[in-house]
C-alpha atoms as a PDB file:
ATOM      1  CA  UNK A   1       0.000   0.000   0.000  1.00  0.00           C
ATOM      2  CA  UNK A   2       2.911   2.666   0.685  1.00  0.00           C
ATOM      3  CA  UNK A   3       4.123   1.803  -2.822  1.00  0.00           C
ATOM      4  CA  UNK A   4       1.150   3.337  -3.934  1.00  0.00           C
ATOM      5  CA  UNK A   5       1.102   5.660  -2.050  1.00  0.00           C
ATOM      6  CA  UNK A   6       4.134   6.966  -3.034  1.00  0.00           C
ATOM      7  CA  UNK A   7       3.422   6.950  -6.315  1.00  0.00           C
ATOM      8  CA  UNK A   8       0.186   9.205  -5.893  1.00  0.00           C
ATOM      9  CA  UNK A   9       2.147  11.855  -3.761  1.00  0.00           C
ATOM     10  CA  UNK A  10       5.132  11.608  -6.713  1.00  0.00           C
ATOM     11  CA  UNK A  11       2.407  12.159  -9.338  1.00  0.00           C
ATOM     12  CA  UNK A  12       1.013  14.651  -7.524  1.00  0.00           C
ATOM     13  CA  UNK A  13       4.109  16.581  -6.694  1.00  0.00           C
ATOM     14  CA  UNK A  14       5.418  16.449 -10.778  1.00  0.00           C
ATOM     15  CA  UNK A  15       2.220  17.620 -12.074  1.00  0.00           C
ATOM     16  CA  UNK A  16       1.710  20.505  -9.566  1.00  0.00           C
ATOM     17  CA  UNK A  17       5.386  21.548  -9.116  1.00  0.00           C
ATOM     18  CA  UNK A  18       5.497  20.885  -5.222  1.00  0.00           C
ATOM     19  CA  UNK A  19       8.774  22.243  -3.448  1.00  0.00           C
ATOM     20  CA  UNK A  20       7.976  19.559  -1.186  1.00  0.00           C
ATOM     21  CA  UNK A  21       5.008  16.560  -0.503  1.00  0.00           C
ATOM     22  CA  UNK A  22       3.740  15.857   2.747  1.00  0.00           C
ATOM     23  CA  UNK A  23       1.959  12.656   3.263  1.00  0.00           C
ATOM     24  CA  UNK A  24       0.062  11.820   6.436  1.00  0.00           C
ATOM     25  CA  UNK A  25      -1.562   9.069   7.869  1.00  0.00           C
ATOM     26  CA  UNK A  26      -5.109   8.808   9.847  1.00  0.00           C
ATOM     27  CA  UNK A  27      -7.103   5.485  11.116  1.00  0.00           C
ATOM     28  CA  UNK A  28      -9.187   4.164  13.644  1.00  0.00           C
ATOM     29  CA  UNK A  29      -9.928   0.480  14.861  1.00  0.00           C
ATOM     30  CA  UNK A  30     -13.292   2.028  16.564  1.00  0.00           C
ATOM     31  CA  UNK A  31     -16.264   1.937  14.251  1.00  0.00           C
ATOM     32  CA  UNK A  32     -15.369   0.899  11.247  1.00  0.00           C
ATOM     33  CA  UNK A  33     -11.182   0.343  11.015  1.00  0.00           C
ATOM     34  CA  UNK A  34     -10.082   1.799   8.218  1.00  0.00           C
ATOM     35  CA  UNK A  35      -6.534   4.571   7.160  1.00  0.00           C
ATOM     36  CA  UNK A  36      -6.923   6.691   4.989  1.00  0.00           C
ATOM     37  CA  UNK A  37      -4.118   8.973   3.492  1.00  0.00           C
ATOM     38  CA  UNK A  38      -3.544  13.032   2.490  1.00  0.00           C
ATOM     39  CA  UNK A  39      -1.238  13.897  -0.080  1.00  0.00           C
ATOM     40  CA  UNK A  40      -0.192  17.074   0.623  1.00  0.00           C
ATOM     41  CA  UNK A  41       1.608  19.306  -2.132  1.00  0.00           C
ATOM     42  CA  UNK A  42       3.521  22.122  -0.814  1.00  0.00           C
ATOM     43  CA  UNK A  43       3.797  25.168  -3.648  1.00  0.00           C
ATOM     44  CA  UNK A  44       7.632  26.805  -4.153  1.00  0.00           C
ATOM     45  CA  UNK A  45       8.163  29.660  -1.914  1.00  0.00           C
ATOM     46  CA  UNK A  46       5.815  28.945   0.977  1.00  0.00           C
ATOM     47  CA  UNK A  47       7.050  30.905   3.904  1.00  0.00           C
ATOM     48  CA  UNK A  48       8.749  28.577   6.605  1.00  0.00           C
ATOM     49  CA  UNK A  49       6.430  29.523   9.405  1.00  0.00           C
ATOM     50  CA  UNK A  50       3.502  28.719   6.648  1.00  0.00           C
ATOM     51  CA  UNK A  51       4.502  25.269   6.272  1.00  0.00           C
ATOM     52  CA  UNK A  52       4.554  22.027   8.589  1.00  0.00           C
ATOM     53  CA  UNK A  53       1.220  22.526   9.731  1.00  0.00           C
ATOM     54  CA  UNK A  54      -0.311  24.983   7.973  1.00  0.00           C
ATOM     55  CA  UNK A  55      -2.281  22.863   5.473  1.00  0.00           C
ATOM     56  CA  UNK A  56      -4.509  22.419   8.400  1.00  0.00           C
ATOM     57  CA  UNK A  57      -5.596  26.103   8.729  1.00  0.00           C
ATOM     58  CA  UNK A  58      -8.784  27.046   6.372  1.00  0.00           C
ATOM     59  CA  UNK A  59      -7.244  30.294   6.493  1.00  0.00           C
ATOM     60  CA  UNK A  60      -4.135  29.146   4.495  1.00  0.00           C
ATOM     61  CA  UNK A  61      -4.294  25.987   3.689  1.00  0.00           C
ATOM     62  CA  UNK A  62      -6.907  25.847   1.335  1.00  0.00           C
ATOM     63  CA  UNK A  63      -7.059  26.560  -2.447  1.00  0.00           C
ATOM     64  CA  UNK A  64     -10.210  27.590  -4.055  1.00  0.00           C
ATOM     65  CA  UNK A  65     -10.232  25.845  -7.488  1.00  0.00           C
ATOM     66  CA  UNK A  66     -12.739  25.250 -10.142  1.00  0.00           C
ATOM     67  CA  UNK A  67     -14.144  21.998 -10.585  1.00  0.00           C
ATOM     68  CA  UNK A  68     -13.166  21.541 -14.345  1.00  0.00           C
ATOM     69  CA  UNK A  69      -9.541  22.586 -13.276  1.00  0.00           C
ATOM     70  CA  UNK A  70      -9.763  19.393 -10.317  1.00  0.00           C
ATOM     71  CA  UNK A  71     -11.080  17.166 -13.068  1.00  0.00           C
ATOM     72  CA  UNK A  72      -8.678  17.663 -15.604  1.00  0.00           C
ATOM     73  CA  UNK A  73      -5.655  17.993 -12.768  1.00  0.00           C
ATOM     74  CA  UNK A  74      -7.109  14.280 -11.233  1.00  0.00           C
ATOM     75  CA  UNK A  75      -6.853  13.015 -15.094  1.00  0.00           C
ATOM     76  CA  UNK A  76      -3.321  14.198 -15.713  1.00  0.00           C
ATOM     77  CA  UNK A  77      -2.452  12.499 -12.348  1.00  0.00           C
ATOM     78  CA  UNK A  78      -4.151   9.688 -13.066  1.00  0.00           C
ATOM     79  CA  UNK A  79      -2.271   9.103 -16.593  1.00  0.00           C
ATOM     80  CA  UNK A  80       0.909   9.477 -14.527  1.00  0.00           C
ATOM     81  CA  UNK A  81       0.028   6.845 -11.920  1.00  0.00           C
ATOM     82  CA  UNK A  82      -0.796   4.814 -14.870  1.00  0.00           C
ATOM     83  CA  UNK A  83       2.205   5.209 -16.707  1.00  0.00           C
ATOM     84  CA  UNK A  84       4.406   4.270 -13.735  1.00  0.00           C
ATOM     85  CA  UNK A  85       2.931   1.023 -13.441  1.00  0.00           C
END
């Protein structure tokens, strides 16, 4: 599973142009067990006090973007998933 994982957040971080990816885990055996993963890109020339944990903060860690920009960015990433099968 990390394999993939790892080749989501290197996707991601070519077809965006992340400085840097940060990938963090979340689960629970309560309820229904399950982990679940966010890929986080970080853009070039984030401050250093806006980084680490500032993907948390609506405030600034949040990008307003259109839906038929997220469709056509998910495609792109999906192609180069795909190709590094």
């Amino acid at each position: 599973m990390q394999r993939l994982v790892y080749r989501v957040s290197e996707a991601v971080r070519e077809e965006v142009g992340a400085e840097r990816m940060y990938v963090f885990t979340f689960g629970s055996n309560e309820g229904n067990s399950h982990t679940h993963w966010h890929v986080v890109p970080l853009p070039p020339g984030v401050p250093y006090e806006d980084q680490q944990d500032a993907w948390t903060s609506w405030s600034k860690g949040v990008l307003e973007i259109p839906q038929d920009e997220m469709a056509s960015l998910a495609a792109r990433i999906g192609r180069r998933i795909r190709d590094e099968a």
